[in-house]
PDB file of N, CA and C in Angstrom:
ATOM      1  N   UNK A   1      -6.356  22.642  -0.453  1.00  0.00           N
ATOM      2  CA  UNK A   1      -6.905  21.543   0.302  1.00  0.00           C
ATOM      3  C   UNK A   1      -8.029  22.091   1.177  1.00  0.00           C
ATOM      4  N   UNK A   2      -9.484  21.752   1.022  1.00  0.00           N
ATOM      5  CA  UNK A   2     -10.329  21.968   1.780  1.00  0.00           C
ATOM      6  C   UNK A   2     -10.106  22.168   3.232  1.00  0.00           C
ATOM      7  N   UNK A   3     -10.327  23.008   4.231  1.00  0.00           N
ATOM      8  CA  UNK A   3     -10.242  22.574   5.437  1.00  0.00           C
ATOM      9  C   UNK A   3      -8.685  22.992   5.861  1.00  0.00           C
ATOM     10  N   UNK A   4      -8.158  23.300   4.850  1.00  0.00           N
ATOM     11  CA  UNK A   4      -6.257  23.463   5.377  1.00  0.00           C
ATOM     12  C   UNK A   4      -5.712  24.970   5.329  1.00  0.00           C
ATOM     13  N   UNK A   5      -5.557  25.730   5.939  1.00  0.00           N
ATOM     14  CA  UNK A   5      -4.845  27.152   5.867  1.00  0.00           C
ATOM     15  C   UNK A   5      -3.806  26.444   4.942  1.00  0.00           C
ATOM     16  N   UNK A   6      -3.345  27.651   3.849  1.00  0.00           N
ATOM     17  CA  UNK A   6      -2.157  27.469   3.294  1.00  0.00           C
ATOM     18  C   UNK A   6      -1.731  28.222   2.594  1.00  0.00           C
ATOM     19  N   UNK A   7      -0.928  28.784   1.605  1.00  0.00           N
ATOM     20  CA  UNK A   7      -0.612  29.431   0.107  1.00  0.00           C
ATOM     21  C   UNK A   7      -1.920  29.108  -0.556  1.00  0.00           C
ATOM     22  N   UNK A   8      -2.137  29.881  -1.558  1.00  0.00           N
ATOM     23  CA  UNK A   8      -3.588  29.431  -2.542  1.00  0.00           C
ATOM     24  C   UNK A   8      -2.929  29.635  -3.844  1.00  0.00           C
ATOM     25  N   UNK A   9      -1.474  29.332  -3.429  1.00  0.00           N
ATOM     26  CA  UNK A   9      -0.852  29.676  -5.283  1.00  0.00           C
ATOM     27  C   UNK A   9      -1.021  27.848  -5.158  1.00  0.00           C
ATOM     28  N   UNK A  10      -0.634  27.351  -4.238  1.00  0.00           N
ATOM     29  CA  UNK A  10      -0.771  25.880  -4.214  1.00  0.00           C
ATOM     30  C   UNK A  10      -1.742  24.790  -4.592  1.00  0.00           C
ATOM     31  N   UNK A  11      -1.595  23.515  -4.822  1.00  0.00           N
ATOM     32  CA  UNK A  11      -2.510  22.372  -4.821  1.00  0.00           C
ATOM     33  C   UNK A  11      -2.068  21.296  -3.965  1.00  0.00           C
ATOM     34  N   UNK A  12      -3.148  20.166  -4.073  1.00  0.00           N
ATOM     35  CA  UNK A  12      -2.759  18.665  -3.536  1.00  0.00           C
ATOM     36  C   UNK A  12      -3.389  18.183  -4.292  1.00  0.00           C
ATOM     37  N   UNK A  13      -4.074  18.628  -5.821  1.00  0.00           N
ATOM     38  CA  UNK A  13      -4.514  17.986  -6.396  1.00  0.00           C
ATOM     39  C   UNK A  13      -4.099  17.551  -7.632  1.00  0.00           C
ATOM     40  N   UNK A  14      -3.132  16.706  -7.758  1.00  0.00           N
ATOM     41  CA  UNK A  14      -2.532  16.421  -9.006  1.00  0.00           C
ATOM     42  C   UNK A  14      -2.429  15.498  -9.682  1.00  0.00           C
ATOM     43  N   UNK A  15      -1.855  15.064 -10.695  1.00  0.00           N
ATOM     44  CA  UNK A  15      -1.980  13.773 -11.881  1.00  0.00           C
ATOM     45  C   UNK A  15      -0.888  13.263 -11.635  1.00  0.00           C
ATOM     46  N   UNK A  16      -0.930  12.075 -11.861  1.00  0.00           N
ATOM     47  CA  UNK A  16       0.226  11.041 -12.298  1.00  0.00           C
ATOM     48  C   UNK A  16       0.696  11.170 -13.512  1.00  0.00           C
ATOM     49  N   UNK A  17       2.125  11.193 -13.632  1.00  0.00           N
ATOM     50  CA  UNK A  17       3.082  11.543 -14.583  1.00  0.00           C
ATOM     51  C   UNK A  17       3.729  10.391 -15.500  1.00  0.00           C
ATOM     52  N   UNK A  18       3.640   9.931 -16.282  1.00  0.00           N
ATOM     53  CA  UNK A  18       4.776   8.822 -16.636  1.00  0.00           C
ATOM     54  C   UNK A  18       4.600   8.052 -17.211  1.00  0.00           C
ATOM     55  N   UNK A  19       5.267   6.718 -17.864  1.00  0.00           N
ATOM     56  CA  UNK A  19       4.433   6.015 -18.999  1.00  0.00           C
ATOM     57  C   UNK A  19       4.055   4.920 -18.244  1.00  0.00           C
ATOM     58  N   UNK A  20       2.517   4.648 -19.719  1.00  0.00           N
ATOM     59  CA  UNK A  20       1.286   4.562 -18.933  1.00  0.00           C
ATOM     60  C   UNK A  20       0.442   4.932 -18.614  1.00  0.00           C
ATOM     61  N   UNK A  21       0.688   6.457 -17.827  1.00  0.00           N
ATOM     62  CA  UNK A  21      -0.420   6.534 -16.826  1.00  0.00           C
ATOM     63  C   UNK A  21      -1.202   7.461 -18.557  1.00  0.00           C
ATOM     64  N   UNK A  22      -2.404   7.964 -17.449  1.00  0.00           N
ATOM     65  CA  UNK A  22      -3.182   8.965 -18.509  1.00  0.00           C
ATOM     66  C   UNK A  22      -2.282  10.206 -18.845  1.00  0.00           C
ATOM     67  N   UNK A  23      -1.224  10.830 -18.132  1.00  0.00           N
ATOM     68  CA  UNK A  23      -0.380  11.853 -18.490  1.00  0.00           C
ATOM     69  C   UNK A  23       0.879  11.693 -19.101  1.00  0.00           C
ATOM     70  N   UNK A  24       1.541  11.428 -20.096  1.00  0.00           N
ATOM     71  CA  UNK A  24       3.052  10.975 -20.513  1.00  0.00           C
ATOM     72  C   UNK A  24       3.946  11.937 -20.883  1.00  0.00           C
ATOM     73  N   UNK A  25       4.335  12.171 -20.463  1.00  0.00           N
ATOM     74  CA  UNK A  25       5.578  13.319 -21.024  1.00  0.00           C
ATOM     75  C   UNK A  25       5.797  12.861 -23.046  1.00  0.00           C
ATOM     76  N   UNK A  26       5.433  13.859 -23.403  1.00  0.00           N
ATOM     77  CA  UNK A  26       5.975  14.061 -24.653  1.00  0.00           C
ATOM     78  C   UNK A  26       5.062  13.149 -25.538  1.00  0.00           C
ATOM     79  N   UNK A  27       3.406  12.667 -25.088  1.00  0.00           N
ATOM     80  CA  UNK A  27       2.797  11.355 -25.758  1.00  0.00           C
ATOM     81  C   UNK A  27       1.234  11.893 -25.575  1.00  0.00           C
ATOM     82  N   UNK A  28       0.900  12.029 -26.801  1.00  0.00           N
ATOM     83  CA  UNK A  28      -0.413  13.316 -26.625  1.00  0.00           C
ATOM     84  C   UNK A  28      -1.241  11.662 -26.968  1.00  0.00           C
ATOM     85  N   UNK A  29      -2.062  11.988 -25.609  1.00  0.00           N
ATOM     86  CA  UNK A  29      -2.834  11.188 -24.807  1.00  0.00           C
ATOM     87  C   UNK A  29      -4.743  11.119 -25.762  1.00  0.00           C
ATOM     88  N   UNK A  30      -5.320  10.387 -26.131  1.00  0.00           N
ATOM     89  CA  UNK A  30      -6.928  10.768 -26.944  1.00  0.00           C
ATOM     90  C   UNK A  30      -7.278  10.003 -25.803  1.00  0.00           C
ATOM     91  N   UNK A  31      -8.859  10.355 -25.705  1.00  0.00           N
ATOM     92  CA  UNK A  31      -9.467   9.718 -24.927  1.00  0.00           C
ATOM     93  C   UNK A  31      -9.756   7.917 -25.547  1.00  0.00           C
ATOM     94  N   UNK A  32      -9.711   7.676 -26.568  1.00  0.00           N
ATOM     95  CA  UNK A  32     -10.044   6.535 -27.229  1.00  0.00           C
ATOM     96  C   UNK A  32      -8.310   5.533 -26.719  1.00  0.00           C
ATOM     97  N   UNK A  33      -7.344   6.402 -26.053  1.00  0.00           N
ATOM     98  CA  UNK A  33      -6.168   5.657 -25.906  1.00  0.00           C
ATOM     99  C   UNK A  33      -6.365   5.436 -24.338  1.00  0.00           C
ATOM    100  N   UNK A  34      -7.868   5.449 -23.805  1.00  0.00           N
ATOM    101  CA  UNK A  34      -7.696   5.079 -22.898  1.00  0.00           C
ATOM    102  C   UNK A  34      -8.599   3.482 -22.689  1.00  0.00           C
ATOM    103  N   UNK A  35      -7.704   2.751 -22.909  1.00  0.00           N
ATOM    104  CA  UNK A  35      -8.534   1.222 -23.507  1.00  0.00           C
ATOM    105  C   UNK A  35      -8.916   0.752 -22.095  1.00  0.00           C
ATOM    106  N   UNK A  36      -8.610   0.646 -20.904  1.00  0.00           N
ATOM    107  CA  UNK A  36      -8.833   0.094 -19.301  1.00  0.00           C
ATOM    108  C   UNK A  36     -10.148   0.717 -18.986  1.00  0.00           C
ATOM    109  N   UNK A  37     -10.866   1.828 -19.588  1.00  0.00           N
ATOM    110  CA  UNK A  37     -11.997   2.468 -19.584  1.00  0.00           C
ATOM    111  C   UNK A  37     -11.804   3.505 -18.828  1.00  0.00           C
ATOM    112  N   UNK A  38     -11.998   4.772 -18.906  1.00  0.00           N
ATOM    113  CA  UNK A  38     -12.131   5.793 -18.527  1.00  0.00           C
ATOM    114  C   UNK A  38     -12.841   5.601 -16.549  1.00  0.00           C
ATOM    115  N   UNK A  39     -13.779   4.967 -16.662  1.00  0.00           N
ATOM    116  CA  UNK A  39     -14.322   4.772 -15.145  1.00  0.00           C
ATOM    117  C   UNK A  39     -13.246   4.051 -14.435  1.00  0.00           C
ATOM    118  N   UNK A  40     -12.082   2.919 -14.998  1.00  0.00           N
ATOM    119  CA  UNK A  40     -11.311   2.303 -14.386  1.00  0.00           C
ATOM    120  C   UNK A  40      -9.905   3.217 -14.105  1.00  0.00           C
ATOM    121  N   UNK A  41      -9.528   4.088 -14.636  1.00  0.00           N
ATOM    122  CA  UNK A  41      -8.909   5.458 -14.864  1.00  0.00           C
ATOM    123  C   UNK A  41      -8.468   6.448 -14.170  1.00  0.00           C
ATOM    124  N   UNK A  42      -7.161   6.420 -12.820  1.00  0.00           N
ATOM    125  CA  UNK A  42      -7.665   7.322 -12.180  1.00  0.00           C
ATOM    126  C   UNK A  42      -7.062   8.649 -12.932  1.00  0.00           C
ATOM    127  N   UNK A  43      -7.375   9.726 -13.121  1.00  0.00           N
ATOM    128  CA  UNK A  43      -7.240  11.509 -13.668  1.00  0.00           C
ATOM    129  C   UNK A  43      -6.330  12.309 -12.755  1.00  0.00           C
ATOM    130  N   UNK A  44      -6.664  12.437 -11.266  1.00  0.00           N
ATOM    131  CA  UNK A  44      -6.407  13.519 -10.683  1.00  0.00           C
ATOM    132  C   UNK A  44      -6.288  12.592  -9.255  1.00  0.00           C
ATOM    133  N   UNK A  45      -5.699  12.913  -8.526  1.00  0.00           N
ATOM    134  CA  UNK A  45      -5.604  12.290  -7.337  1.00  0.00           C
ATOM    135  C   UNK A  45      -4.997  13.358  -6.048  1.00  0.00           C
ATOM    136  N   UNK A  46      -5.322  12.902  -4.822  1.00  0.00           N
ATOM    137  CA  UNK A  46      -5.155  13.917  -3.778  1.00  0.00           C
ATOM    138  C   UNK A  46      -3.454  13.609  -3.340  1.00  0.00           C
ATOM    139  N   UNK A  47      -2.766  14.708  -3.614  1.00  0.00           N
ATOM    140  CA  UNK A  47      -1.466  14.210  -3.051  1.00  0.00           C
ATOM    141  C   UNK A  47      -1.142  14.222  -2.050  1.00  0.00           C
ATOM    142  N   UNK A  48       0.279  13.839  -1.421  1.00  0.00           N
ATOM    143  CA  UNK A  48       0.873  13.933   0.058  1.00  0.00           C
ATOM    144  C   UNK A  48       1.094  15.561  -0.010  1.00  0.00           C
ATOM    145  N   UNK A  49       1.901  16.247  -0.934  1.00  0.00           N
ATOM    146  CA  UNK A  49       2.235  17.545  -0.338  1.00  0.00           C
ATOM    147  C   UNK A  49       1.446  18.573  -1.628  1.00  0.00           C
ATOM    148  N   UNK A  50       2.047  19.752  -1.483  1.00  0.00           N
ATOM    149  CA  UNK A  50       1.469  20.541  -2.527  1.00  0.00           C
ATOM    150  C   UNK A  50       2.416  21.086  -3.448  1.00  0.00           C
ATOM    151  N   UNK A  51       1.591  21.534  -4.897  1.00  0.00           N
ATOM    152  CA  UNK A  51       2.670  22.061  -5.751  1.00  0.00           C
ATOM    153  C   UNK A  51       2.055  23.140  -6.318  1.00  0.00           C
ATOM    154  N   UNK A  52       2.899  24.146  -6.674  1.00  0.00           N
ATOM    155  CA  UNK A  52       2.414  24.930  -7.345  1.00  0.00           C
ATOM    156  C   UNK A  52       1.600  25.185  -8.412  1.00  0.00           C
ATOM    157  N   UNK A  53      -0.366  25.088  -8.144  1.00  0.00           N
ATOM    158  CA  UNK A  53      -0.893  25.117  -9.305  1.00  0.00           C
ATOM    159  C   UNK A  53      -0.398  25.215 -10.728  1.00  0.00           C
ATOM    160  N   UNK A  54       0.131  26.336 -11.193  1.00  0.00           N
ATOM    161  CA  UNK A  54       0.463  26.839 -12.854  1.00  0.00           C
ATOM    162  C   UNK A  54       1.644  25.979 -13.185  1.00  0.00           C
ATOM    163  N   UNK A  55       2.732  24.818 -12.563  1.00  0.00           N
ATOM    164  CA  UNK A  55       3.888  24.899 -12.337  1.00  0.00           C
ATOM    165  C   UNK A  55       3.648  23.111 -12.547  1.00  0.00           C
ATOM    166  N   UNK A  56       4.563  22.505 -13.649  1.00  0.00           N
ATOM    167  CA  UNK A  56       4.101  21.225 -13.994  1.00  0.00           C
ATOM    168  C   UNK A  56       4.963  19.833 -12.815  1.00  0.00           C
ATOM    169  N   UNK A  57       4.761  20.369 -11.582  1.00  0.00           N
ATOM    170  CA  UNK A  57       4.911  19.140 -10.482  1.00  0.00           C
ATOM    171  C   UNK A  57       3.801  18.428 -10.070  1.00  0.00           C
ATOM    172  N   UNK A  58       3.623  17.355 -10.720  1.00  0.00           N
ATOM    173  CA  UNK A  58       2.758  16.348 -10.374  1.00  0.00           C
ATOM    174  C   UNK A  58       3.303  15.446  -9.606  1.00  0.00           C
ATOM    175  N   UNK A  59       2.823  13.813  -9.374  1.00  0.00           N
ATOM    176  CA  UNK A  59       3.007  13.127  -8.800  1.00  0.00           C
ATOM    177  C   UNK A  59       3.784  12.221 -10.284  1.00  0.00           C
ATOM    178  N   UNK A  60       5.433  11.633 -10.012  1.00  0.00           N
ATOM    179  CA  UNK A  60       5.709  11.121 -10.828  1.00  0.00           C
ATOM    180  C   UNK A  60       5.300   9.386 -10.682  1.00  0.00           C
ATOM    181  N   UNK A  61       5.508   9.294 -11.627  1.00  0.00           N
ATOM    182  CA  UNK A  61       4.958   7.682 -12.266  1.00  0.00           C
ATOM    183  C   UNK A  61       5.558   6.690 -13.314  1.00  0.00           C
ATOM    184  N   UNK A  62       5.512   5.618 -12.388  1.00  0.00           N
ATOM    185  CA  UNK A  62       6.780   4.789 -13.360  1.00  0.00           C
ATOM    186  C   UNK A  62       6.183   3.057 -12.646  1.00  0.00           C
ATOM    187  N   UNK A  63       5.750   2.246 -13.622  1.00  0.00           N
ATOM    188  CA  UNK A  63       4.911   1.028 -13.664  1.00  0.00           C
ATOM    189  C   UNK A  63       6.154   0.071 -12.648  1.00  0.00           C
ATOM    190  N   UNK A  64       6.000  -0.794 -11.340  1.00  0.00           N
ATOM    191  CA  UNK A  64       6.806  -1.884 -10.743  1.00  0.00           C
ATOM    192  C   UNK A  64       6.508  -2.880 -10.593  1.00  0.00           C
ATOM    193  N   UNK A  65       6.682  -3.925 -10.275  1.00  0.00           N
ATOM    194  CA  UNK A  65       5.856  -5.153 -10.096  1.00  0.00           C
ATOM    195  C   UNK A  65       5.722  -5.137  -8.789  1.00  0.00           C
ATOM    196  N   UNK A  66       5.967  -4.454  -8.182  1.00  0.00           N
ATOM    197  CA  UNK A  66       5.214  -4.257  -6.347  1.00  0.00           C
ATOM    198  C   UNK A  66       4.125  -3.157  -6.712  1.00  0.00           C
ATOM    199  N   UNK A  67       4.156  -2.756  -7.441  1.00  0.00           N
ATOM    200  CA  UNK A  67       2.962  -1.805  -7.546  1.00  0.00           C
ATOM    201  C   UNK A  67       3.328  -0.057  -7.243  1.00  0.00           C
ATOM    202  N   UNK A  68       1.782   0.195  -7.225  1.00  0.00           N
ATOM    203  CA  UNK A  68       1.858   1.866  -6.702  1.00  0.00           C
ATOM    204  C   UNK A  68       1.287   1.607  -5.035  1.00  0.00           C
ATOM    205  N   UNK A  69       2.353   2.204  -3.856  1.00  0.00           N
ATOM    206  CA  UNK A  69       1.224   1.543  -2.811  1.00  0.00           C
ATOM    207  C   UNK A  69       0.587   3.133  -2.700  1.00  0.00           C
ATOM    208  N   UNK A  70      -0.730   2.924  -2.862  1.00  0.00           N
ATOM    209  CA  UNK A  70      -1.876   4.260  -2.508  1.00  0.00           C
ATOM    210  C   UNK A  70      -1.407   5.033  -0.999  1.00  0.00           C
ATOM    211  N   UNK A  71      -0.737   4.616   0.037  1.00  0.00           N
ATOM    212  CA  UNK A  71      -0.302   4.729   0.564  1.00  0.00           C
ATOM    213  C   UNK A  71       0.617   6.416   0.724  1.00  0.00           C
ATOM    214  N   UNK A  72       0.964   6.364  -0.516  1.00  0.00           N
ATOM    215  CA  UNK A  72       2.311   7.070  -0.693  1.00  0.00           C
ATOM    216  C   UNK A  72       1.815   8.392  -1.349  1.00  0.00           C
ATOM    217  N   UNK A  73      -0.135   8.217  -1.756  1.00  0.00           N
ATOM    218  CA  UNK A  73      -0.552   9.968  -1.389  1.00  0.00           C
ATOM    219  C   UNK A  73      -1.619   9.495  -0.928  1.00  0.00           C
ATOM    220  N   UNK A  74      -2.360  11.044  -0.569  1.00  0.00           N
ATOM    221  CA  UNK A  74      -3.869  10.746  -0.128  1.00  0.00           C
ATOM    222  C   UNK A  74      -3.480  10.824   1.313  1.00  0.00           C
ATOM    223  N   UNK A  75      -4.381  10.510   2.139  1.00  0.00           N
ATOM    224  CA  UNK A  75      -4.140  10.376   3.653  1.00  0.00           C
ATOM    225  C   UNK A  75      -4.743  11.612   4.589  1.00  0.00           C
ATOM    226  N   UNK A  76      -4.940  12.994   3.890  1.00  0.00           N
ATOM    227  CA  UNK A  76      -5.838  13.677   4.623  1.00  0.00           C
ATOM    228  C   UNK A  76      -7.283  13.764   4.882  1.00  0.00           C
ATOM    229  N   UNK A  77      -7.755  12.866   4.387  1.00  0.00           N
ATOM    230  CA  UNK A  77      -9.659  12.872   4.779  1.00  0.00           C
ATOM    231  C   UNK A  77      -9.756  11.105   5.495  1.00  0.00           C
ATOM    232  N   UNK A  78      -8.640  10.953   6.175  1.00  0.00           N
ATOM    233  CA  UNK A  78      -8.859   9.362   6.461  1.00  0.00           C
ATOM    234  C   UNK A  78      -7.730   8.626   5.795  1.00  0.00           C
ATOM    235  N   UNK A  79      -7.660   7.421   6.336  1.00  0.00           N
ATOM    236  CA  UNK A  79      -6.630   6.285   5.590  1.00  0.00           C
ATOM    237  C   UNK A  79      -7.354   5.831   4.061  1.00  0.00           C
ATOM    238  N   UNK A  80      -7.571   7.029   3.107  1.00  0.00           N
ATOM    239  CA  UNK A  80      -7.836   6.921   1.515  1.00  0.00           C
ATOM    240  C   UNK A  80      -7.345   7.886   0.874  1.00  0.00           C
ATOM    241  N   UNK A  81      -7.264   7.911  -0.314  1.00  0.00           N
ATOM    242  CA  UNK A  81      -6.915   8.681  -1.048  1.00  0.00           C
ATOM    243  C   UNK A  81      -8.327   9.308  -2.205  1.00  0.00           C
ATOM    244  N   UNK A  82      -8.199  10.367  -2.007  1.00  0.00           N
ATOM    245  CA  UNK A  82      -9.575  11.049  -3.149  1.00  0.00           C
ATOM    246  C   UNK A  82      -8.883  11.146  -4.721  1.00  0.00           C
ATOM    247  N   UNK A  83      -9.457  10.949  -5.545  1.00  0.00           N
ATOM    248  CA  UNK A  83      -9.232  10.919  -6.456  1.00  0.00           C
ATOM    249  C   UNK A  83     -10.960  11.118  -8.090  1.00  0.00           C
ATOM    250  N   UNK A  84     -10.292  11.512  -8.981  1.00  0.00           N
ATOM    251  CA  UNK A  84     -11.212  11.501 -10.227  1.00  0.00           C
ATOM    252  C   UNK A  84     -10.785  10.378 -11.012  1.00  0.00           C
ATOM    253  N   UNK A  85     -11.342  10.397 -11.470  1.00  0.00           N
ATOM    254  CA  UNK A  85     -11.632   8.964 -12.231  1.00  0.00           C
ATOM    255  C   UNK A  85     -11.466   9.471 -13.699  1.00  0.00           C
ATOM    256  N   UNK A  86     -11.070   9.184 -15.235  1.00  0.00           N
ATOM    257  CA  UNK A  86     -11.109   9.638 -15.931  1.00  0.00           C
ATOM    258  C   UNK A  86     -12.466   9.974 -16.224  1.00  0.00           C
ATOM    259  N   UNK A  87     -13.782   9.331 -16.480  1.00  0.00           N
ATOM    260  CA  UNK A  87     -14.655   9.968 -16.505  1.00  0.00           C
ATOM    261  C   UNK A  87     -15.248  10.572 -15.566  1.00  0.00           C
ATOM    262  N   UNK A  88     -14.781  11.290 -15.277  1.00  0.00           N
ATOM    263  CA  UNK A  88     -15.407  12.564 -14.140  1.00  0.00           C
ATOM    264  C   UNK A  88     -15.832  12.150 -12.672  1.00  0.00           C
ATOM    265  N   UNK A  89     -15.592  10.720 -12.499  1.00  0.00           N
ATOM    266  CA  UNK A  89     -16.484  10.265 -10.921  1.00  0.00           C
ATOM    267  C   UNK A  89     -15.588  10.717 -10.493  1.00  0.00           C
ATOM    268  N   UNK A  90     -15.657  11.045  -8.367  1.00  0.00           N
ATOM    269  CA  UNK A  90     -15.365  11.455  -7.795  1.00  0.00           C
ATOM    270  C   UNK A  90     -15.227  10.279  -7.129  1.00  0.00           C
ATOM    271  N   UNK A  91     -14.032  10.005  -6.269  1.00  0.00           N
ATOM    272  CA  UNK A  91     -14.092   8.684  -5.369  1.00  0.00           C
ATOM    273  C   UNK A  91     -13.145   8.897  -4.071  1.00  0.00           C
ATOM    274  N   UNK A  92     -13.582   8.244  -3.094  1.00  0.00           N
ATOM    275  CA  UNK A  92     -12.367   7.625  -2.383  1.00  0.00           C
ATOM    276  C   UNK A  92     -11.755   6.284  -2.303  1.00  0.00           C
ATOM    277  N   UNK A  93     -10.149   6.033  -2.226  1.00  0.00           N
ATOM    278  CA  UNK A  93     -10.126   4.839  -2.924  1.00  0.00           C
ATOM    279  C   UNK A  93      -9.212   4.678  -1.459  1.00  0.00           C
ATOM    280  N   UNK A  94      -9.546   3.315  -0.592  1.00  0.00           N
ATOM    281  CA  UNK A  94      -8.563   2.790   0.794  1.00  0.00           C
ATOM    282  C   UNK A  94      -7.707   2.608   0.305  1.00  0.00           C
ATOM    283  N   UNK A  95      -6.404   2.932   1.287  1.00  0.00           N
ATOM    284  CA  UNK A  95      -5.152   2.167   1.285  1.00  0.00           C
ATOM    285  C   UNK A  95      -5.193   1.305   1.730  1.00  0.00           C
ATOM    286  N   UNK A  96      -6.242   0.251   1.549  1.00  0.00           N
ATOM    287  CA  UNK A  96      -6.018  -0.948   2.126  1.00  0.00           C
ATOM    288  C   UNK A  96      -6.004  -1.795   0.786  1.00  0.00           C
ATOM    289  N   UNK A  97      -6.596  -0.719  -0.479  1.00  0.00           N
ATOM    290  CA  UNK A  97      -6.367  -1.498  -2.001  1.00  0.00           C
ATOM    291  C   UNK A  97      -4.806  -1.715  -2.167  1.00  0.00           C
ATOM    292  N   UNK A  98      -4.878  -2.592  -3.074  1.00  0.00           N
ATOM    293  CA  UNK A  98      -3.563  -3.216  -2.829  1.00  0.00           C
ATOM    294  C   UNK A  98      -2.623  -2.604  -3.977  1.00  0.00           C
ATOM    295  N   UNK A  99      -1.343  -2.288  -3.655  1.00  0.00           N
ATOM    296  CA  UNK A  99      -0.689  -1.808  -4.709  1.00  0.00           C
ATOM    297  C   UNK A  99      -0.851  -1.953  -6.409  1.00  0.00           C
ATOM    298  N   UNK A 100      -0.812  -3.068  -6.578  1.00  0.00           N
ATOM    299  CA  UNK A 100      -0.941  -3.567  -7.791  1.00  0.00           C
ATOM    300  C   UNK A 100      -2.056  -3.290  -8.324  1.00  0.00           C
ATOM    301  N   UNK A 101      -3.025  -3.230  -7.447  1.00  0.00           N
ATOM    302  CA  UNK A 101      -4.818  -3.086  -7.891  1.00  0.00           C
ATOM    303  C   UNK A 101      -4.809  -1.108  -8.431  1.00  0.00           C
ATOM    304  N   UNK A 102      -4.091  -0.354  -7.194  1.00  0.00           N
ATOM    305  CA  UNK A 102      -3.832   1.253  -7.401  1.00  0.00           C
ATOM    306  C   UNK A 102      -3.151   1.407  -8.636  1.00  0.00           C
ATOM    307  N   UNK A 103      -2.068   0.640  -9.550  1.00  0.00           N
ATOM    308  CA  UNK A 103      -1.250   0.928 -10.280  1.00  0.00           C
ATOM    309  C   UNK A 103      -1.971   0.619 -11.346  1.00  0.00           C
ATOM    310  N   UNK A 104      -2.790  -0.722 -11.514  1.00  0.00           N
ATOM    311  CA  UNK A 104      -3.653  -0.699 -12.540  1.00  0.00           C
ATOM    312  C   UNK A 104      -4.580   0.309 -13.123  1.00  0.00           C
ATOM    313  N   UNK A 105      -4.968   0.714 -11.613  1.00  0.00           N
ATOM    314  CA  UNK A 105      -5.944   2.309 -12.373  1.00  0.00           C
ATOM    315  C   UNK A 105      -5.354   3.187 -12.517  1.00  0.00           C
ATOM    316  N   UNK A 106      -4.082   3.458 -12.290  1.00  0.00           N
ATOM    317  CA  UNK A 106      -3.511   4.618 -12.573  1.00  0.00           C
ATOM    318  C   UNK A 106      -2.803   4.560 -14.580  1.00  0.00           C
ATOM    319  N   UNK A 107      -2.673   3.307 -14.471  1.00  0.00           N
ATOM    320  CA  UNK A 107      -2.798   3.066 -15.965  1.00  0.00           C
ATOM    321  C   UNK A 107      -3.889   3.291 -16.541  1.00  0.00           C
ATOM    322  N   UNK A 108      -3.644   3.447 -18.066  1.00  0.00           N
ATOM    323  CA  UNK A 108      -4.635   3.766 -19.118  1.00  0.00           C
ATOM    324  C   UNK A 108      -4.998   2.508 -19.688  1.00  0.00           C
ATOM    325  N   UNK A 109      -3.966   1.730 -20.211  1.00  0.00           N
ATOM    326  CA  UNK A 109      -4.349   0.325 -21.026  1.00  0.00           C
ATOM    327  C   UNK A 109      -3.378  -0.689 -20.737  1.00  0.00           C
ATOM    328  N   UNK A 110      -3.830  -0.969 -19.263  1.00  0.00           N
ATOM    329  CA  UNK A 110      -2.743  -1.982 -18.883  1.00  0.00           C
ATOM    330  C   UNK A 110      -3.676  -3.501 -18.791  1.00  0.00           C
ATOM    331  N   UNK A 111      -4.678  -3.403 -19.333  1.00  0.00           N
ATOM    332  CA  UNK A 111      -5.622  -4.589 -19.702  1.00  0.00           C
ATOM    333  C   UNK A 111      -6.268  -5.466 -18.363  1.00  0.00           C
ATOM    334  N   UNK A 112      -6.019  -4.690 -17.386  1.00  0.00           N
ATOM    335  CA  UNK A 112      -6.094  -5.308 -15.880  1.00  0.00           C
ATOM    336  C   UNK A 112      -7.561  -5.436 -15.812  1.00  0.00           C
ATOM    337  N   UNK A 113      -8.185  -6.206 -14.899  1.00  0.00           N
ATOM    338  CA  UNK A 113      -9.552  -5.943 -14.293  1.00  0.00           C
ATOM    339  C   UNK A 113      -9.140  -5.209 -12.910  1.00  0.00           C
ATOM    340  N   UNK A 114     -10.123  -3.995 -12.884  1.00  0.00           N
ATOM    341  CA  UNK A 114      -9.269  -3.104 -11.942  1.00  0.00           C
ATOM    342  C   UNK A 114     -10.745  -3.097 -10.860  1.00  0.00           C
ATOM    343  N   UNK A 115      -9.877  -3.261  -9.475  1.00  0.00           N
ATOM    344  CA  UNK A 115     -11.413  -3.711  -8.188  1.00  0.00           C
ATOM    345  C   UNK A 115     -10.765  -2.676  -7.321  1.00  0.00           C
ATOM    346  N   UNK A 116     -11.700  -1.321  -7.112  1.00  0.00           N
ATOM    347  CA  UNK A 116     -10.947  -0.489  -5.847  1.00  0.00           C
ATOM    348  C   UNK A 116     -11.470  -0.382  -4.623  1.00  0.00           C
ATOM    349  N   UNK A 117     -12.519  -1.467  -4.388  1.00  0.00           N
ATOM    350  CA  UNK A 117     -13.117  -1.281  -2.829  1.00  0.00           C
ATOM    351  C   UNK A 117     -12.294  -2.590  -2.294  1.00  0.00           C
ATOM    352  N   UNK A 118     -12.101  -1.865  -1.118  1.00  0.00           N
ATOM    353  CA  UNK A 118     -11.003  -2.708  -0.314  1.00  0.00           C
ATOM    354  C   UNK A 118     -12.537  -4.054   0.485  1.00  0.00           C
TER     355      UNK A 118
END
């Protein structure tokens, strides 16, 4: 984490895990299976704590009808969360976006129209 004394075996920068998202356990992911569009997409996101770079603890992921609240990472550069985008943008996204709107981009092809400025 920029700016943070810490371990440097560590991260806060990790993926969402789970079905759905762009990462699935056991479900080899093409870029063409990402139908919501790659820019709508989030990749990598800033977490609440850290995990061991080499060491497969991400942020787990599992679709609700309350949503993902953004809330629940992100939070050190301000009330947002940083995140990549599948195609490579760099963003900050408010927790003031609304759960349901965060969970959509964290999906790959959940057919949503996905809006992340609060």
């Amino acid at each position: 984490m920029p700016g943070r004394k810490g371990d440097g075996t560590k991260t806060y920068y990790q993926v969402f895990v789970g079905p759905g998202a762009l990462f699935e356990p056991n479900v080899p992911v093409r870029i063409t299976d990402v139908t919501d569009g790659t820019s709508n997409t989030i990749m990598v996101a800033e977490a609440s704590s850290p995990v061991v770079w080499c060491e497969p603890g991400d942020i787990p992921f599992q679709a609700s009808p309350n949503g993902f609240d953004p809330q629940q990472v992100g939070g050190w550069f301000g009330k947002n969360v940083n995140v990549v985008m599948a195609d490579g943008a760099v963003r900050p996204i408010s927790w003031k976006v609304s759960p349901q709107m965060f969970q959509a981009a964290i999906t790959r092809r959940g057919g949503e129209v996905v809006f992340l400025d609060d």
